[in-house]
C-alpha atoms as a PDB file:
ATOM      1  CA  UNK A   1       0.000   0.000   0.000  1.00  0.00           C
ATOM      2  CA  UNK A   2       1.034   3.456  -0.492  1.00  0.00           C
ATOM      3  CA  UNK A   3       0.315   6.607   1.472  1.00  0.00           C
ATOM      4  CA  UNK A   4      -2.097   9.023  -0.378  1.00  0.00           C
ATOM      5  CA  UNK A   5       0.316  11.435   1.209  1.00  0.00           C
ATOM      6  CA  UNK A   6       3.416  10.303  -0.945  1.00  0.00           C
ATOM      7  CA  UNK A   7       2.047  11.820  -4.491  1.00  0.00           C
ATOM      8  CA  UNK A   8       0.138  14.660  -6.026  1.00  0.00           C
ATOM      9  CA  UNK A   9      -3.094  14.005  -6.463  1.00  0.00           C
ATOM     10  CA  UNK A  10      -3.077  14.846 -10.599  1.00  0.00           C
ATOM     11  CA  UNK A  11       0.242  13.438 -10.887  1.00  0.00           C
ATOM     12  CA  UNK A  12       0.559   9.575  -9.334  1.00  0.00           C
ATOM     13  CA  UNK A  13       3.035   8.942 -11.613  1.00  0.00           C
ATOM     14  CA  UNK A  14       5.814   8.362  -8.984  1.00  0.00           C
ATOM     15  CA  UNK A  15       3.659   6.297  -6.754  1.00  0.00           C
ATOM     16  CA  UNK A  16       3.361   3.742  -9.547  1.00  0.00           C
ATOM     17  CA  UNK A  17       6.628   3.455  -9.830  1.00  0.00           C
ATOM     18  CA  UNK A  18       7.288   2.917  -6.563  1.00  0.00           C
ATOM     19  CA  UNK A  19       4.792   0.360  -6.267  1.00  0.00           C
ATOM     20  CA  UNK A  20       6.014  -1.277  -9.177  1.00  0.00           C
ATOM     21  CA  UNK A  21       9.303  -1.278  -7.801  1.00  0.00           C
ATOM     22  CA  UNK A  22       8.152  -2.850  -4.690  1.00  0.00           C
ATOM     23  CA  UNK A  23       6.175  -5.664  -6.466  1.00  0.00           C
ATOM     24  CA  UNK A  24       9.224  -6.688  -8.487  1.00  0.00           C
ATOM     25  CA  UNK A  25      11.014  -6.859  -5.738  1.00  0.00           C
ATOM     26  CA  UNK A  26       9.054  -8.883  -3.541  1.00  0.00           C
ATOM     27  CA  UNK A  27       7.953 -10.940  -6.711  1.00  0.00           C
ATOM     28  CA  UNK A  28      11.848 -11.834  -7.448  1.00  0.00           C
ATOM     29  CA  UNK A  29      12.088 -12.896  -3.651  1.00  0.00           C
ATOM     30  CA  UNK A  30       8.719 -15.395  -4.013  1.00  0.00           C
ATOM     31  CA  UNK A  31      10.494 -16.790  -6.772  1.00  0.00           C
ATOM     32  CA  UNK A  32      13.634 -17.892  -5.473  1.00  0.00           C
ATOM     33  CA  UNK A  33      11.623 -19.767  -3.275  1.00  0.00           C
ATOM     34  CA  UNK A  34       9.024 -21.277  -5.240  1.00  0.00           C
ATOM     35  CA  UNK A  35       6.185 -18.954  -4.380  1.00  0.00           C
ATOM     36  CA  UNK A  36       3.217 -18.491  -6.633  1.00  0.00           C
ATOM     37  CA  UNK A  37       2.762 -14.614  -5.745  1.00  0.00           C
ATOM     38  CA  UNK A  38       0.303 -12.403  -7.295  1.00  0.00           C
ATOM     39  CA  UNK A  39       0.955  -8.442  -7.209  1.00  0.00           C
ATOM     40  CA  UNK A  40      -2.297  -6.265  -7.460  1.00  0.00           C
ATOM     41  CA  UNK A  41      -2.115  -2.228  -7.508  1.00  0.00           C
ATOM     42  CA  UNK A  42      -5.856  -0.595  -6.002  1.00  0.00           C
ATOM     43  CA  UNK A  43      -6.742   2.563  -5.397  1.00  0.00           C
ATOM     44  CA  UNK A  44      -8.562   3.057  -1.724  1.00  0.00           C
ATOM     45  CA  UNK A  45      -7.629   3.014   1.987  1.00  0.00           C
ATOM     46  CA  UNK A  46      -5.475   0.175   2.723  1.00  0.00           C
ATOM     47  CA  UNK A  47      -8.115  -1.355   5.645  1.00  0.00           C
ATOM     48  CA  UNK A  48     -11.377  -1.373   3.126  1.00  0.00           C
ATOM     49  CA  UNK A  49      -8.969  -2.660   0.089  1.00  0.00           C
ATOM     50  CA  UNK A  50      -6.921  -5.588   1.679  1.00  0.00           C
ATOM     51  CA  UNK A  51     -10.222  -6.782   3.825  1.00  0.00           C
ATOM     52  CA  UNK A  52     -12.269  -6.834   0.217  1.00  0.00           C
ATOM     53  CA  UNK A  53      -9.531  -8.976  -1.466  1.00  0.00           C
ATOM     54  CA  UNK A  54     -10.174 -12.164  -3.184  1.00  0.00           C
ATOM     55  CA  UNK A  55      -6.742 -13.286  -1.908  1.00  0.00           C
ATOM     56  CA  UNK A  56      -6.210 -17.059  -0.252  1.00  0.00           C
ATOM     57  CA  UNK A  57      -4.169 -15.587   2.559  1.00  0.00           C
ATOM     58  CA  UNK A  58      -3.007 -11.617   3.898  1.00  0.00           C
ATOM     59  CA  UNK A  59       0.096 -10.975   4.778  1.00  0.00           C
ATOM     60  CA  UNK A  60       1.407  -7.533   6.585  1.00  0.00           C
ATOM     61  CA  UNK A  61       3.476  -6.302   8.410  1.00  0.00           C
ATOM     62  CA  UNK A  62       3.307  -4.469  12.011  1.00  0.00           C
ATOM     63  CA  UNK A  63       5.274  -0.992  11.842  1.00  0.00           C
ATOM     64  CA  UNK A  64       6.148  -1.833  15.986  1.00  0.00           C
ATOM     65  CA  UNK A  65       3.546   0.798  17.525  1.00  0.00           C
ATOM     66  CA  UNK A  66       2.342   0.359  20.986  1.00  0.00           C
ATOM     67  CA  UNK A  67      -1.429  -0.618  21.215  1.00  0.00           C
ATOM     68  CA  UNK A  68      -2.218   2.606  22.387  1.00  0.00           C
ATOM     69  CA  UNK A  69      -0.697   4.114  19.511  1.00  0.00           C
ATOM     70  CA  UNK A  70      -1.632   2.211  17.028  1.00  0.00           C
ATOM     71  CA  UNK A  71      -5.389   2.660  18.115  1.00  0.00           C
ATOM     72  CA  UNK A  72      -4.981   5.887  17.646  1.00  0.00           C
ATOM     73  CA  UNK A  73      -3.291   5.984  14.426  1.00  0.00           C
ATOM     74  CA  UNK A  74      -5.444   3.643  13.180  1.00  0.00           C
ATOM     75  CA  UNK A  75      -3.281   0.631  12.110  1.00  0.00           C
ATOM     76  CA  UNK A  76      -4.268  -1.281   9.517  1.00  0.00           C
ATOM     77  CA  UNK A  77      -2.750  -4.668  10.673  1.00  0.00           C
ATOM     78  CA  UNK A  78      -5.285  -4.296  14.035  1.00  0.00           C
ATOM     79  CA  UNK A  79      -8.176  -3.513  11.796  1.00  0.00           C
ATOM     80  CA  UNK A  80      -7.325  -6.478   9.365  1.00  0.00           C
ATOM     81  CA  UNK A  81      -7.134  -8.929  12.663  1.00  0.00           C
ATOM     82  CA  UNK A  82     -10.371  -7.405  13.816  1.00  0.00           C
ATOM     83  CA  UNK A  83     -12.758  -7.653  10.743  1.00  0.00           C
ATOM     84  CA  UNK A  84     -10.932  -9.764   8.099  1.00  0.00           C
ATOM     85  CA  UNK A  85     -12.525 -12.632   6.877  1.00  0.00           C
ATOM     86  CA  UNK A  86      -9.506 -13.962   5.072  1.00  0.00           C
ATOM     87  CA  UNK A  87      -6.722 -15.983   6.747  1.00  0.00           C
ATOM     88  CA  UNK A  88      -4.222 -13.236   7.599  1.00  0.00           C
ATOM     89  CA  UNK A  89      -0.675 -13.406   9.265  1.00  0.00           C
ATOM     90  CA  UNK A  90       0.935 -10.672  10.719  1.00  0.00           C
ATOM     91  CA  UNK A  91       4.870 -10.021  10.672  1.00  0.00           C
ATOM     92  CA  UNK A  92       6.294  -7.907  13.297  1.00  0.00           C
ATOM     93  CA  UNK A  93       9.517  -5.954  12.433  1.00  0.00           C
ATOM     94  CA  UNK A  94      12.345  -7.380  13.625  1.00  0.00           C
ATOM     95  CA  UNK A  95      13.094  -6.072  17.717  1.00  0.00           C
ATOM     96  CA  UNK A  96      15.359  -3.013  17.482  1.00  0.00           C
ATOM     97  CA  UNK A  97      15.491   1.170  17.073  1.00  0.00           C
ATOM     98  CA  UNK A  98      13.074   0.959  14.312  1.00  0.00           C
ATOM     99  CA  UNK A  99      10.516  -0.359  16.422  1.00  0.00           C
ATOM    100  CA  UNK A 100      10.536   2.335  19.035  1.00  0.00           C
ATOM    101  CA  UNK A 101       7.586   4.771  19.501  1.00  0.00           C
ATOM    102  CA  UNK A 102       9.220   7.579  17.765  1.00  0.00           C
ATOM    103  CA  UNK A 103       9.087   5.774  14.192  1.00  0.00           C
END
């Protein structure tokens, strides 16, 4: 998903090419390990879009917020395990600076 935020609203052309960046990326990793992966680009908020999928499984990640703070800020992965009807697995980020309540 990308932020609304991250491009101009008449020009998205950099935020499709950073999404296709990211699919290629993650598509080359599902490869080397024998992964059937299928990349999908859709417009919307990331909570109504990846709960309306027609996927066989969700995965995302946690960005390390506190439950407070991510109540607050509205994360997406505690939606998703809330009112998801699809089998969904959550990563958290790996323990470390990055996962501290100033990110």
């Amino acid at each position: 998903m990308v932020d609304a935020n991250l491009c101009d609203a008449d020009d998205d052309g950099p935020a499709q090419r950073l999404v296709e960046h990211e699919i290629a990326h993650v598509r080359a990793l599902a490869d080397a390990l024998g992964v059937h992966l299928v990349g999908e680009v859709q417009r919307g908020d990331a909570e109504s879009v990846l709960c309306h999928s027609e996927a066989d499984l969700l995965v995302v990640g946690a960005c390390g917020r506190t439950r407070i703070t991510g109540r607050l800020l509205g994360s997406v992965s505690y939606y998703l395990a809330r009112h998801c009807h699809l089998p969904l697995v959550i990563v958290p980020l790996p323990e470390g600076p990055h996962t501290t309540e100033s990110h």
